[in-house]
Protein backbone atom coordinates (compact mmCIF):
# COMPACT_ATOMS: atom_id res chain seq x y z
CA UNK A 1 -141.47 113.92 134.81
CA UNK A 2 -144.84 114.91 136.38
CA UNK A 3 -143.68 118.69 136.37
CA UNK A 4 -143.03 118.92 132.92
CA UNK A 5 -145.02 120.42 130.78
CA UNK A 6 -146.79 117.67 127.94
CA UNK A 7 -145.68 119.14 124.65
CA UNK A 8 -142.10 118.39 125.81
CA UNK A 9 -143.10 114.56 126.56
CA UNK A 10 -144.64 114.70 123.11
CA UNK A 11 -141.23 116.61 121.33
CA UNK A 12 -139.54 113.50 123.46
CA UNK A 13 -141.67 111.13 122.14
CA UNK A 14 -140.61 112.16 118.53
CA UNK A 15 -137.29 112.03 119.12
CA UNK A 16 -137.97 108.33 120.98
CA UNK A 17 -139.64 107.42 117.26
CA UNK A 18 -136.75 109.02 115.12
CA UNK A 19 -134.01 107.64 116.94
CA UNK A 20 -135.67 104.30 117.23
CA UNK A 21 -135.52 104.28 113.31
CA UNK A 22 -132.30 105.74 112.89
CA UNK A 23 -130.27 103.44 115.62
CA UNK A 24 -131.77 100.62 113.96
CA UNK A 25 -129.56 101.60 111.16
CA UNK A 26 -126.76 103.42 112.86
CA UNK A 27 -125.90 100.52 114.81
CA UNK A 28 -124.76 98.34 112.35
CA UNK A 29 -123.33 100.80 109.74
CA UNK A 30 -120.18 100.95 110.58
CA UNK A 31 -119.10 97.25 110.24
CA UNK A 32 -121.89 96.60 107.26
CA UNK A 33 -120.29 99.34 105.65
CA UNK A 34 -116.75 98.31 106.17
CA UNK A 35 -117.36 94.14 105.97
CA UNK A 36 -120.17 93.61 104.28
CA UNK A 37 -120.02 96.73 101.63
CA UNK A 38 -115.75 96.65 101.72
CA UNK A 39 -115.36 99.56 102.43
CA UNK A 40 -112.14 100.60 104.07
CA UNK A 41 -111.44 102.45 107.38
CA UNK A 42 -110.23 105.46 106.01
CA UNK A 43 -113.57 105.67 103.61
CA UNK A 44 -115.64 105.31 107.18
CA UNK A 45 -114.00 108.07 108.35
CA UNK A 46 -114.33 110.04 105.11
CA UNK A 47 -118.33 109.44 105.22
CA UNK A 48 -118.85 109.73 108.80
CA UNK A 49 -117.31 113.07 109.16
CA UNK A 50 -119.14 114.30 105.72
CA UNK A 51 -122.08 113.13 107.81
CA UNK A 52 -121.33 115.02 110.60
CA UNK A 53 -120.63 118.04 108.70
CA UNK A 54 -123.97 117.72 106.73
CA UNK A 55 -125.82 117.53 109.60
CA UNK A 56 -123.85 120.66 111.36
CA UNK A 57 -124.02 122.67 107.78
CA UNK A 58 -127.56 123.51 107.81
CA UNK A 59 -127.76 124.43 111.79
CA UNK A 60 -127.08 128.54 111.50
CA UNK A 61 -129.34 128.64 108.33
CA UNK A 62 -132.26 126.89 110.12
CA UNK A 63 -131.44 128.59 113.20
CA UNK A 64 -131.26 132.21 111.97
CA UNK A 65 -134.36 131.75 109.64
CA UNK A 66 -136.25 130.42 112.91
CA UNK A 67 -135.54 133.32 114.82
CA UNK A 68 -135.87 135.48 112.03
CA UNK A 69 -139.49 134.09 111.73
CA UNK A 70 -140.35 133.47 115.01
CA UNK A 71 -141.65 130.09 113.74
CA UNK A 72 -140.52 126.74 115.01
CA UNK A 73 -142.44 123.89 114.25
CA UNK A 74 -142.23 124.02 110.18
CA UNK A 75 -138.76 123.79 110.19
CA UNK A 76 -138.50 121.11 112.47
CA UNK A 77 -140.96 119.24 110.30
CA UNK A 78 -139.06 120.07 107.71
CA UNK A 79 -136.11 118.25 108.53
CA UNK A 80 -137.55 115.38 110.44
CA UNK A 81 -139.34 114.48 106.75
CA UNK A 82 -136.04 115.13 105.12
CA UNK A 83 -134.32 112.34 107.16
CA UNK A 84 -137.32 109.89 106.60
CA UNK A 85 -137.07 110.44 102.88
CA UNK A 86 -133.20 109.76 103.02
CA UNK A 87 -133.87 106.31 104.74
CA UNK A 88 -136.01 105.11 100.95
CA UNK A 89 -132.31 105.77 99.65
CA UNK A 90 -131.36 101.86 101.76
CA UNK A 91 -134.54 100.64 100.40
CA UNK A 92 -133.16 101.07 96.29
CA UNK A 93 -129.21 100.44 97.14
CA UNK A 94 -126.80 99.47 99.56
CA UNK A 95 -123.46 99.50 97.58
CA UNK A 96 -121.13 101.94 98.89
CA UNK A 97 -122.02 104.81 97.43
CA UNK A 98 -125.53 104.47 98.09
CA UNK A 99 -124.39 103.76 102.06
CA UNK A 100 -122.36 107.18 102.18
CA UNK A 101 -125.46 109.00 100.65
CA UNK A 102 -127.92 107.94 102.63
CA UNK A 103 -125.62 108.56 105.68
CA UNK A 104 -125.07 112.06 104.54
CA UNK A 105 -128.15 113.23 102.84
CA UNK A 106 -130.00 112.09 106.34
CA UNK A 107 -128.22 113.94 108.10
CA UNK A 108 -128.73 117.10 106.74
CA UNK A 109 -132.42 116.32 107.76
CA UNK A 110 -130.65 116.61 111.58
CA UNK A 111 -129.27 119.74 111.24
CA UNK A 112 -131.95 121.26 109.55
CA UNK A 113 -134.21 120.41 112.55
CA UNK A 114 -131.71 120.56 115.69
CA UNK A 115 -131.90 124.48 116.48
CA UNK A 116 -135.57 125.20 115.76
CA UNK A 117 -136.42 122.36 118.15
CA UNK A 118 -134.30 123.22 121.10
CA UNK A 119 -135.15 126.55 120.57
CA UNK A 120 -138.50 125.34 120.72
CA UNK A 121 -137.88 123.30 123.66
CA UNK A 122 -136.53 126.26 125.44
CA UNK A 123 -139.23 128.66 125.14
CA UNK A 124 -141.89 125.41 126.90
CA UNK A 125 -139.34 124.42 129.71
CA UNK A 126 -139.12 126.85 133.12
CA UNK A 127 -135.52 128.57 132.97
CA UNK A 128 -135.27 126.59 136.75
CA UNK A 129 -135.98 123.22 135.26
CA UNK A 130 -134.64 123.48 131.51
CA UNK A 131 -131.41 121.25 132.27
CA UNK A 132 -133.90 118.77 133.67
CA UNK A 133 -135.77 119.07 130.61
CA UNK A 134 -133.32 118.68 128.17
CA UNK A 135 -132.16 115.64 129.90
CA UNK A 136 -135.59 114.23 129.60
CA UNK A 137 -135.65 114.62 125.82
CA UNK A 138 -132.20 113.74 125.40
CA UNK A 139 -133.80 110.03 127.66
CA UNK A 140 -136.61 109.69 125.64
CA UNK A 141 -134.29 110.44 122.44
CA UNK A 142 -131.47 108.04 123.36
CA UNK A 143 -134.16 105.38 125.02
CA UNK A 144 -134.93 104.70 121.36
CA UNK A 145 -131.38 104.45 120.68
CA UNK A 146 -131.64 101.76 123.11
CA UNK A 147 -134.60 100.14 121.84
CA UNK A 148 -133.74 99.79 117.80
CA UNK A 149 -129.81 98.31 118.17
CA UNK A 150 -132.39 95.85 120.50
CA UNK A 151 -134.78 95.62 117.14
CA UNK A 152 -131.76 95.30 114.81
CA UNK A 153 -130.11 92.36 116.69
CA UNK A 154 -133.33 90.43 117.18
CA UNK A 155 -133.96 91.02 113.14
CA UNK A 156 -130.31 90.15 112.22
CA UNK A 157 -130.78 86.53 114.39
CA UNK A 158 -133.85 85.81 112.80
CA UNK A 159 -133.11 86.92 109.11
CA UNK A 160 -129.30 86.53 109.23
CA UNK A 161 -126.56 88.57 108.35
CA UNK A 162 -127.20 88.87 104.73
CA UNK A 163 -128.02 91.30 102.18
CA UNK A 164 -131.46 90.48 102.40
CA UNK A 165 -131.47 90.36 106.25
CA UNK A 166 -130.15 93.71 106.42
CA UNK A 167 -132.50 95.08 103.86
CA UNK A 168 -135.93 93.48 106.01
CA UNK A 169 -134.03 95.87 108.55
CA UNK A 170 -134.02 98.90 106.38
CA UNK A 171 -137.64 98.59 105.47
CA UNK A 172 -138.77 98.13 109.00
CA UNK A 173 -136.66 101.01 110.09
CA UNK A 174 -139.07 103.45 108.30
CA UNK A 175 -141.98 102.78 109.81
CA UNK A 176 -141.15 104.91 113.46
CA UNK A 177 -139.92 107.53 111.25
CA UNK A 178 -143.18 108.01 109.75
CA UNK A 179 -145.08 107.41 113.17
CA UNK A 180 -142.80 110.82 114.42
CA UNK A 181 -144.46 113.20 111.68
CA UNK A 182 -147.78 112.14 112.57
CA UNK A 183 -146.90 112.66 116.22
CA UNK A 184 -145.14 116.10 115.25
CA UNK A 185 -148.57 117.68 114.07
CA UNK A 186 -149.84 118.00 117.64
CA UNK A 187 -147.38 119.47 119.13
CA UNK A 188 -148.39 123.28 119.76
CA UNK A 189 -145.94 125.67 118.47
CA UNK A 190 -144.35 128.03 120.44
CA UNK A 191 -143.45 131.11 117.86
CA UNK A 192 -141.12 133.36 119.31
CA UNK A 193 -141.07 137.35 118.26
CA UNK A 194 -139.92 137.49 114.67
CA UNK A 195 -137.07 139.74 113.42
CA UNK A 196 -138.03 139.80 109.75
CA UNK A 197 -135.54 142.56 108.90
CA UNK A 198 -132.29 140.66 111.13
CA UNK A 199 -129.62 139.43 108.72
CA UNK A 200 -126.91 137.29 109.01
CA UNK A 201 -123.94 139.47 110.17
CA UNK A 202 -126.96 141.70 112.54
CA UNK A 203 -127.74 138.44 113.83
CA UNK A 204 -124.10 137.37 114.59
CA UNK A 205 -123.06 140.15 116.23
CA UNK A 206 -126.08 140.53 118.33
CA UNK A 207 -124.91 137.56 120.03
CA UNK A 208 -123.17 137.80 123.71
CA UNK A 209 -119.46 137.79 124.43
CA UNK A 210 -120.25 134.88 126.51
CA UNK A 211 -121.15 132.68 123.82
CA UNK A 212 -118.36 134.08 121.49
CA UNK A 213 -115.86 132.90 124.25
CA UNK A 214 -117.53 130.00 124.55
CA UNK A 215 -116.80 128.82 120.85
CA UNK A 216 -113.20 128.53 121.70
CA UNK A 217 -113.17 125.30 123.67
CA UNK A 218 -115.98 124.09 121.87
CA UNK A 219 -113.97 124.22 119.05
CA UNK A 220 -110.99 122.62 120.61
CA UNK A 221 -113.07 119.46 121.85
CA UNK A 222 -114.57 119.06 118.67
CA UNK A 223 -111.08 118.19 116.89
CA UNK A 224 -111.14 115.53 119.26
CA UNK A 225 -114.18 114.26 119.20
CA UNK A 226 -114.30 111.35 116.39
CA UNK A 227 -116.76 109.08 115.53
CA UNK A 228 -118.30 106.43 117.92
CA UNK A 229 -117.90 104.27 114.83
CA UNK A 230 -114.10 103.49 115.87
CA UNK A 231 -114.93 102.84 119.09
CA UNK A 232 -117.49 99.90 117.68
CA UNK A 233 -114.50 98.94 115.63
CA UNK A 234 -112.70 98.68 118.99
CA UNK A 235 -114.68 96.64 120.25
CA UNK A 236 -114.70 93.89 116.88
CA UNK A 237 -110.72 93.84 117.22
CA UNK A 238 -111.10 92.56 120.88
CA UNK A 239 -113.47 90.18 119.48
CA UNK A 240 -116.80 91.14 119.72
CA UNK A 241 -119.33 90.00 116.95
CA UNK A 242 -121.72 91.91 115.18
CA UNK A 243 -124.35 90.61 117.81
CA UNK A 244 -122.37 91.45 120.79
CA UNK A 245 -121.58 94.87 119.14
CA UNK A 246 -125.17 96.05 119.02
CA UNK A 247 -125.91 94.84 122.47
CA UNK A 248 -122.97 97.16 123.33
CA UNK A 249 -124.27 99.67 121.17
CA UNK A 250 -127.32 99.59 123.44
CA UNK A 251 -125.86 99.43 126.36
CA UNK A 252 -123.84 102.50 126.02
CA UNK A 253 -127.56 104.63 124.81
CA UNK A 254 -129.53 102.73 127.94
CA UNK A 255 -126.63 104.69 130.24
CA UNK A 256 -127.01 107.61 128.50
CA UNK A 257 -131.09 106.97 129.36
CA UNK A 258 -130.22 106.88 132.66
CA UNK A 259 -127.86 109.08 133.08
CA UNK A 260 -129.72 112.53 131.00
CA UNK A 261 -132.25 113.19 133.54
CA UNK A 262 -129.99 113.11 136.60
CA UNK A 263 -127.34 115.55 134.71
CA UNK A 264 -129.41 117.61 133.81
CA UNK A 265 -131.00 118.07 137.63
CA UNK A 266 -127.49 118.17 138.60
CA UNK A 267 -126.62 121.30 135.60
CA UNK A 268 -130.20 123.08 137.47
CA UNK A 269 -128.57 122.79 140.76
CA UNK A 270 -124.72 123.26 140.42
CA UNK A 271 -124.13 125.02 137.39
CA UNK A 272 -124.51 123.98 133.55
CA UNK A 273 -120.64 125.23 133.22
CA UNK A 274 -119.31 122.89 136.01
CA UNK A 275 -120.97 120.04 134.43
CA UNK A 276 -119.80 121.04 130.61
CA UNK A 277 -116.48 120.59 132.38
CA UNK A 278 -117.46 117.36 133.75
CA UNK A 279 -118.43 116.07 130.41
CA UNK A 280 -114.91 116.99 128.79
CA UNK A 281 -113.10 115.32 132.00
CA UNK A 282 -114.83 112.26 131.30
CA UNK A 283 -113.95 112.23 127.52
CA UNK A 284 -110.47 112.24 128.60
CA UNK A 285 -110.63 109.44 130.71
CA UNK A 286 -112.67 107.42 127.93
CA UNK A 287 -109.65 108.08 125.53
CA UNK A 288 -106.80 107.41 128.23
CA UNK A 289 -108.86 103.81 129.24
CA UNK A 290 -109.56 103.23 125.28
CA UNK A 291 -105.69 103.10 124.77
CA UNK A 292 -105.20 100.24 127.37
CA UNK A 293 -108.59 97.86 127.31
CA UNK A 294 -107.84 94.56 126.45
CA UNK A 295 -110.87 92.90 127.54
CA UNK A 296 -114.44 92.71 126.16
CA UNK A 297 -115.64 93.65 129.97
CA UNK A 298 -113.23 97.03 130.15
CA UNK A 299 -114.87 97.62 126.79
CA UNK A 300 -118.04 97.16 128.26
CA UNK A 301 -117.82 99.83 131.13
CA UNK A 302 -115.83 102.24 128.92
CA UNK A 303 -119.15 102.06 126.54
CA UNK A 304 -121.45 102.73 129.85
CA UNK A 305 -119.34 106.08 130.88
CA UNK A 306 -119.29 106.81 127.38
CA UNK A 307 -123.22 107.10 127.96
CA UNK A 308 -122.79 109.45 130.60
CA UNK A 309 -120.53 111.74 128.63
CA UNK A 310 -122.87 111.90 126.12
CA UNK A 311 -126.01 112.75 128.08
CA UNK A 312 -124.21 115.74 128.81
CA UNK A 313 -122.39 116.56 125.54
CA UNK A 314 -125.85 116.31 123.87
CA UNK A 315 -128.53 117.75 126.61
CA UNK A 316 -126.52 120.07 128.93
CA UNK A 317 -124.53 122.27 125.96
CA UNK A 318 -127.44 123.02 124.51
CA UNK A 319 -129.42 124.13 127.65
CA UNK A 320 -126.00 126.11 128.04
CA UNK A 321 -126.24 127.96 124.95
CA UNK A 322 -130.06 128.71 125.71
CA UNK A 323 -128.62 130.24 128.69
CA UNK A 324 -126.24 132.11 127.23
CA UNK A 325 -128.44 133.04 124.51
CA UNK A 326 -132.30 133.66 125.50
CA UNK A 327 -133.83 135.52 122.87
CA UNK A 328 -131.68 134.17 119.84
CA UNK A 329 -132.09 130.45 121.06
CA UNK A 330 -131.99 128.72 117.70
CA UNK A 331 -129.64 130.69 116.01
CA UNK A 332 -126.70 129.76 118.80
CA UNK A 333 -127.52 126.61 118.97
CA UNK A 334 -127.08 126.71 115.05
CA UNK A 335 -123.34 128.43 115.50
CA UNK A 336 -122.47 126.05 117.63
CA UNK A 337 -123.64 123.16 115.63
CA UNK A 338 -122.24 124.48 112.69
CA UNK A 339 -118.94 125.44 114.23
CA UNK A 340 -118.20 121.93 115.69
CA UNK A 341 -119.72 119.98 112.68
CA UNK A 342 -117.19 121.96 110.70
CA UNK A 343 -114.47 120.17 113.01
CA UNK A 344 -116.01 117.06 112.73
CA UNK A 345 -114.46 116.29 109.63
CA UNK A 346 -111.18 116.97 110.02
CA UNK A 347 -111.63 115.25 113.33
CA UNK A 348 -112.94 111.75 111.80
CA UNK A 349 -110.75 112.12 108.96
CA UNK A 350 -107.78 112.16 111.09
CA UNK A 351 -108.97 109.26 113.31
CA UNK A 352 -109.36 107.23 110.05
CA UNK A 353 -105.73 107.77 108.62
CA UNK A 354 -104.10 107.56 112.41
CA UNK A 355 -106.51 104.37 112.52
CA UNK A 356 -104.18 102.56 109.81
CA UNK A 357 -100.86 103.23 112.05
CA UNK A 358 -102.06 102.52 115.34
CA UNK A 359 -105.39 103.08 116.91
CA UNK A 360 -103.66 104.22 120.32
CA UNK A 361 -103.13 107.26 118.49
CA UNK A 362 -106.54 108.55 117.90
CA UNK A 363 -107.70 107.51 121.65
CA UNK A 364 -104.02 109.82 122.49
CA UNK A 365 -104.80 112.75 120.11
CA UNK A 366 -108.56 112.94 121.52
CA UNK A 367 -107.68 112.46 125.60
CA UNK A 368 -105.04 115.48 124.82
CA UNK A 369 -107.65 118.02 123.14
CA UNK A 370 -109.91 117.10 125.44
CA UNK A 371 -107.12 118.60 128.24
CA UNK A 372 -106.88 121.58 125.98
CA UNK A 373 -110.83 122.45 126.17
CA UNK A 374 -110.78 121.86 129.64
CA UNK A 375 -108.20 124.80 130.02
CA UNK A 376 -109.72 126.76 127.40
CA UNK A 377 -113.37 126.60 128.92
CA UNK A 378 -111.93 127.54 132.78
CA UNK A 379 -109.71 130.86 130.63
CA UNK A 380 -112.58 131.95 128.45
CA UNK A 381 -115.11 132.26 131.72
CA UNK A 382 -118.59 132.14 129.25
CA UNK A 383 -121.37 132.90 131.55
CA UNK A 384 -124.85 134.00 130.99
């Protein structure tokens, strides 16, 4: 971490303060919102993949504007206030509509400030290093991930698991979130050359072949890829508490801590493509060893390589991308947000519906796409 350059500590170090407040929340969503709000599976599936769509929906619009402008740190400003100001939604209501707003609205915050910051990101790291320094970000990201389920469980103990316990939690939550912006000011910002006259279809097909083909198993995975919110509910069928669940929770992000900075070393020195491949192998073997745990312990380690998948799904696609895609940084990244997002929902919707049959079936339909991308990727050959 010596080598890198500051402002990418300090981009971390948002990220560390916005997922600290966020995870706080996230971690206990699912099973507030389906035992202590009544809502039902299929409804968690319904929100989560609007969420995941919102926060996908935004991604080419921010991205193309940000490379259209040259400017990066305004919109990523932009949407790391529009998430904070979603979280005041928990702090008025938590019936179930107010639950699915918040969970959407904030995360339209997300995709509004995904592209413009890896983009940003991008143009500080060395093109050597840049899988090293994604995975740093992605540590510093996901070690407050690790940190607020941590905060949540010690809040829940002490205030209980009540409507006014969780909304001490909400409150609290905010306060990181608010720390980031402040933090976000000093980062330098690293404009890129602007392309005021580039529209949206000059834009698109100025992008490479490379990334066009890579959009095909991208899109393939995605169908696949539902929310970690069933695997949490997992986890309560084999008897887990709410308690034990965060821990979990935390677990699985303090992996993916771990795990982000040695990936992405390993992407500098091997190949990011090799280690995109990786990632989808190890999805399939989540979804093959989610069919058959029994255990609390086999759900334990399945949540710690879930950590490891993730450190790549999150850190190493997108140095990818920037690979693939140089001098339009933000505006892939936004495609390929937007394109997978868009998958999202279908994908979570159909986990929630093949949830009520038999949850085997989602773990089966996931491990099976994930093949498919596999196959797809190797075919399609994207390189820079």
């Amino acid at each position: 971490m010596k080598t890198l350059h500051p402002d990418i500590l300090k981009l971390g170090w948002v990220s560390f303060l916005t997922d600290l407040s966020s995870e706080m929340i996230f971690s206990v969503f699912a099973i507030f919102f389906t035992s202590v709000a009544g809502a039902s599976t299929a409804w968690l599936g319904l929100i989560e993949g609007l969420a995941d769509f919102s926060a996908s929906s935004l991604n080419y619009l921010a991205g193309w504007l940000s490379d259209r402008s040259g400017r990066r740190r305004v919109f990523v400003l932009t949407g790391y206030g529009f998430s904070t100001l979603a979280k005041t939604i928990l702090l008025v209501s938590t019936s179930v509509a107010g639950l699915g707003a918040f969970r959407v609205i904030e995360r339209l915050g997300k995709g509004f400030r995904g592209p413009p910051r890896d983009a940003w990101l991008a143009a500080i790291a060395d093109k050597a290093g840049r899988g090293f320094a994604f995975g740093v970000h992605k540590a510093l990201d996901k070690a407050g991930a690790v940190l607020g389920p941590l905060l949540a469980y010690v809040l829940l103990r002490f205030f209980g698991e009540t409507a006014s316990g969780y909304r001490i939690l909400f409150w609290i939550a905010c306060i990181p979130a608010l720390l980031s912006l402040l933090l976000l000011t000093k980062v330098q910002d690293r404009p890129a050359t602007p392309r005021q006259r580039e529209r949206l279809r000059q834009n698109w097909q100025a992008l490479s072949p490379g990334f066009k083909r890579f959009l095909l198993p991208a899109g393939i995975f995605a169908l696949g890829y539902y929310s970690l919110g069933f695997l949490l509910l997992k986890a309560h069928q084999l008897g887990l508490g709410i308690g034990e669940i965060v821990l979990l929770y935390a677990m699985f992000n303090l992996t993916c801590v771990i795990a982000a900075p040695l990936l992405g070393r390993l992407g500098d020195r091997i190949g990011r493509g090799r280690v995109l491949l990786l990632g989808y192998a190890i999805y399939l073997a989540i979804n093959l060893g989610a069919i058959w745990v029994t255990t609390p312990a086999q759900m334990f380690w399945l949540f710690a390589v879930y950590g490891c998948f993730y450190a790549i799904d999150e850190a190493q696609s997108k140095a990818f991308i920037v690979d693939l895609e140089p001098d339009r940084s933000a505006s892939a990244v936004g495609i390929y947000n937007f394109v997978t997002g868009c998958l999202y929902l279908p994908a979570s919707l159909l986990a929630g519906l093949l949830w009520t049959q038999d949850p085997a079936w989602v773990f089966a339909l996931a491990a099976t796409l994930s093949m498919a991308a596999m196959f797809a990727f190797l075919h399609a050959k994207p390189a820079p």
